[in-house]
Protein backbone atom coordinates (compact mmCIF):
# COMPACT_ATOMS: atom_id res chain seq x y z
CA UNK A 1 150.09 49.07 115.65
CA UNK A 2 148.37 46.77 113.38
CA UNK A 3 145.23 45.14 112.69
CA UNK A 4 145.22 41.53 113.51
CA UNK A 5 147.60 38.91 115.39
CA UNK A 6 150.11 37.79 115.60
CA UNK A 7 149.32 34.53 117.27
CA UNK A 8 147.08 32.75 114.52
CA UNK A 9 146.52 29.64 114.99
CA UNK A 10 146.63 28.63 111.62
CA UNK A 11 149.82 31.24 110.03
CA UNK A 12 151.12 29.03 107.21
CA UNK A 13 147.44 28.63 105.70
CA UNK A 14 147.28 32.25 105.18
CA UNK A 15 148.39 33.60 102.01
CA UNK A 16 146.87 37.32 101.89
CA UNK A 17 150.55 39.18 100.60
CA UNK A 18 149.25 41.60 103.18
CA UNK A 19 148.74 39.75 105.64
CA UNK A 20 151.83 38.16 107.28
CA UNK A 21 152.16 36.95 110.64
CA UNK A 22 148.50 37.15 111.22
CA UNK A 23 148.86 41.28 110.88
CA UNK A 24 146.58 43.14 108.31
CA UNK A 25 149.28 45.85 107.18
CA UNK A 26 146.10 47.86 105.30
CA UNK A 27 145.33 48.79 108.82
CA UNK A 28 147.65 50.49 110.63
CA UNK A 29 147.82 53.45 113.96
CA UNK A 30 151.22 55.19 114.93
CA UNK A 31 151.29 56.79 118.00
CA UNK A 32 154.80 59.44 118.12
CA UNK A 33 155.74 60.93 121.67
CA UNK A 34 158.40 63.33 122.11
CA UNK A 35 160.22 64.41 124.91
CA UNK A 36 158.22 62.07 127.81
CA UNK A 37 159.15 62.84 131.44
CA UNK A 38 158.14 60.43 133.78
CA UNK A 39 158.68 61.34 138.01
CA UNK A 40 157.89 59.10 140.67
CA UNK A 41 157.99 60.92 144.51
CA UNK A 42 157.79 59.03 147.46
CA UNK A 43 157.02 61.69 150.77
CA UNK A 44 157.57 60.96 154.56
CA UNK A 45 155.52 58.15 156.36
CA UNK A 46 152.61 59.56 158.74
CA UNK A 47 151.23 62.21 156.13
CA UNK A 48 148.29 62.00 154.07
CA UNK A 49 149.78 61.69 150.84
CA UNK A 50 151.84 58.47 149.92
CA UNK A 51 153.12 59.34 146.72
CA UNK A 52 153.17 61.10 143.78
CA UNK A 53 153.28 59.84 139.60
CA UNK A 54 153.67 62.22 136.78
CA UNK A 55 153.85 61.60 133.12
CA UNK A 56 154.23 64.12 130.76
CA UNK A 57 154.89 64.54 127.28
CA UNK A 58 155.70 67.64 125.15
CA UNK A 59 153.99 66.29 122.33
CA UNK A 60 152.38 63.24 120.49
CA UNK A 61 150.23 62.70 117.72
CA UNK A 62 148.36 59.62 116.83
CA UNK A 63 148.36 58.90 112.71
CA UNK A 64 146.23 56.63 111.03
CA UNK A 65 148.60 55.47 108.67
CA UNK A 66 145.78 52.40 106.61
CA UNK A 67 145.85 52.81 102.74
CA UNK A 68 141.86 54.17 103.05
CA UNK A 69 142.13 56.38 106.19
CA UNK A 70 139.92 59.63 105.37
CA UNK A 71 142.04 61.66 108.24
CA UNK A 72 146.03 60.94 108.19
CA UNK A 73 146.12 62.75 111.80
CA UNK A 74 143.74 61.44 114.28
CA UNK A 75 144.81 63.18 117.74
CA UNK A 76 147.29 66.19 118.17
CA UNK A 77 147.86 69.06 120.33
CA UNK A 78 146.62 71.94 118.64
CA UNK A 79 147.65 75.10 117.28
CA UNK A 80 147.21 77.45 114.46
CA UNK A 81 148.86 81.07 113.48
CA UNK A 82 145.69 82.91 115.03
CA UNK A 83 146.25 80.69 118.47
CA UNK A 84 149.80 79.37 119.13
CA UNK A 85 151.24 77.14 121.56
CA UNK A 86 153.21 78.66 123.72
CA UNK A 87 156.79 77.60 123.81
CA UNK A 88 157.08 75.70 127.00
CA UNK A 89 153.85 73.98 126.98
CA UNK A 90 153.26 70.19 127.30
CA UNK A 91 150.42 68.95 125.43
CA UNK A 92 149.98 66.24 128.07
CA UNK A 93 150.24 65.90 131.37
CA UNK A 94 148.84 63.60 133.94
CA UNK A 95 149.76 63.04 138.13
CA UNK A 96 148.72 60.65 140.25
CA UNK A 97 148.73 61.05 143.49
CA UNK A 98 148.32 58.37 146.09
CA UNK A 99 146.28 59.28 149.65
CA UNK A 100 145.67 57.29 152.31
CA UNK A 101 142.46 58.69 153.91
CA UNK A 102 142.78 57.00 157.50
CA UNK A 103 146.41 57.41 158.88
CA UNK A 104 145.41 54.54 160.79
CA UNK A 105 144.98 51.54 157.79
CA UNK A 106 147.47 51.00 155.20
CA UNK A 107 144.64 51.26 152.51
CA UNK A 108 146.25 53.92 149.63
CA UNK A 109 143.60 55.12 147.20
CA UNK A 110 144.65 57.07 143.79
CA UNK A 111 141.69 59.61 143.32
CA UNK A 112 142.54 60.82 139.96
CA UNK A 113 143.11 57.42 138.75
CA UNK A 114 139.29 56.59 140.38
CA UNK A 115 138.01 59.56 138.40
CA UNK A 116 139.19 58.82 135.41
CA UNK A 117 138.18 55.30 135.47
CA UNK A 118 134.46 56.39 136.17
CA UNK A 119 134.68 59.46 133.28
CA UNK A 120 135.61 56.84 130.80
CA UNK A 121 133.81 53.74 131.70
């Protein structure tokens, strides 16, 4: 991921040698997954729950890869000597369920999805 865009209105007046397309390439994020896993489960009509999305990954880091970046690795799962990750671990995981609280409306709500929204906004 870079800085910038690469829909500038004005591309050909732009003559930074870093800069092509509209993208600053001084500024620059990579995000590596391995091993994603991605279910989708759809139970019986009538219930309570509606269905069911996981994601998980068994690891990613997030590098800041710009020329004056004072940490190379910005997010990873963590582990040392003195506390190791055990082997079959996933450093992310994340289900969704959806409910429908009144058997009687067709209304689905995703409660994790609502909590997360209000942890981070």
């Amino acid at each position: 991921m870079y800085s910038g865009s690469d829909w500038s209105k004005n591309i050909k007046s732009n003559t930074h040698s870093n800069n092509i397309l509209g993208r600053d390439r001084t500024v620059c994020l990579e995000f590596a997954v391995s091993w994603m896993e991605f279910q989708y489960c759809i139970f019986t009509p009538g219930g309570v729950s509606v269905s069911k999305l996981s994601l998980l990954a068994l690891d990613f880091n997030l590098y800041d890869r710009s020329t004056d970046a004072p940490w190379k690795v910005v997010l990873r799962y963590y582990d040392t000597k003195d506390h190791p990750r055990e082997s079959s671990s996933k450093a992310f995981k994340l289900d969704l369920e959806a409910v429908r609280p009144d058997l009687f409306t067709p209304l689905e709500e995703y409660r994790q999805l609502d909590f997360l929204i209000s942890f981070f906004w």
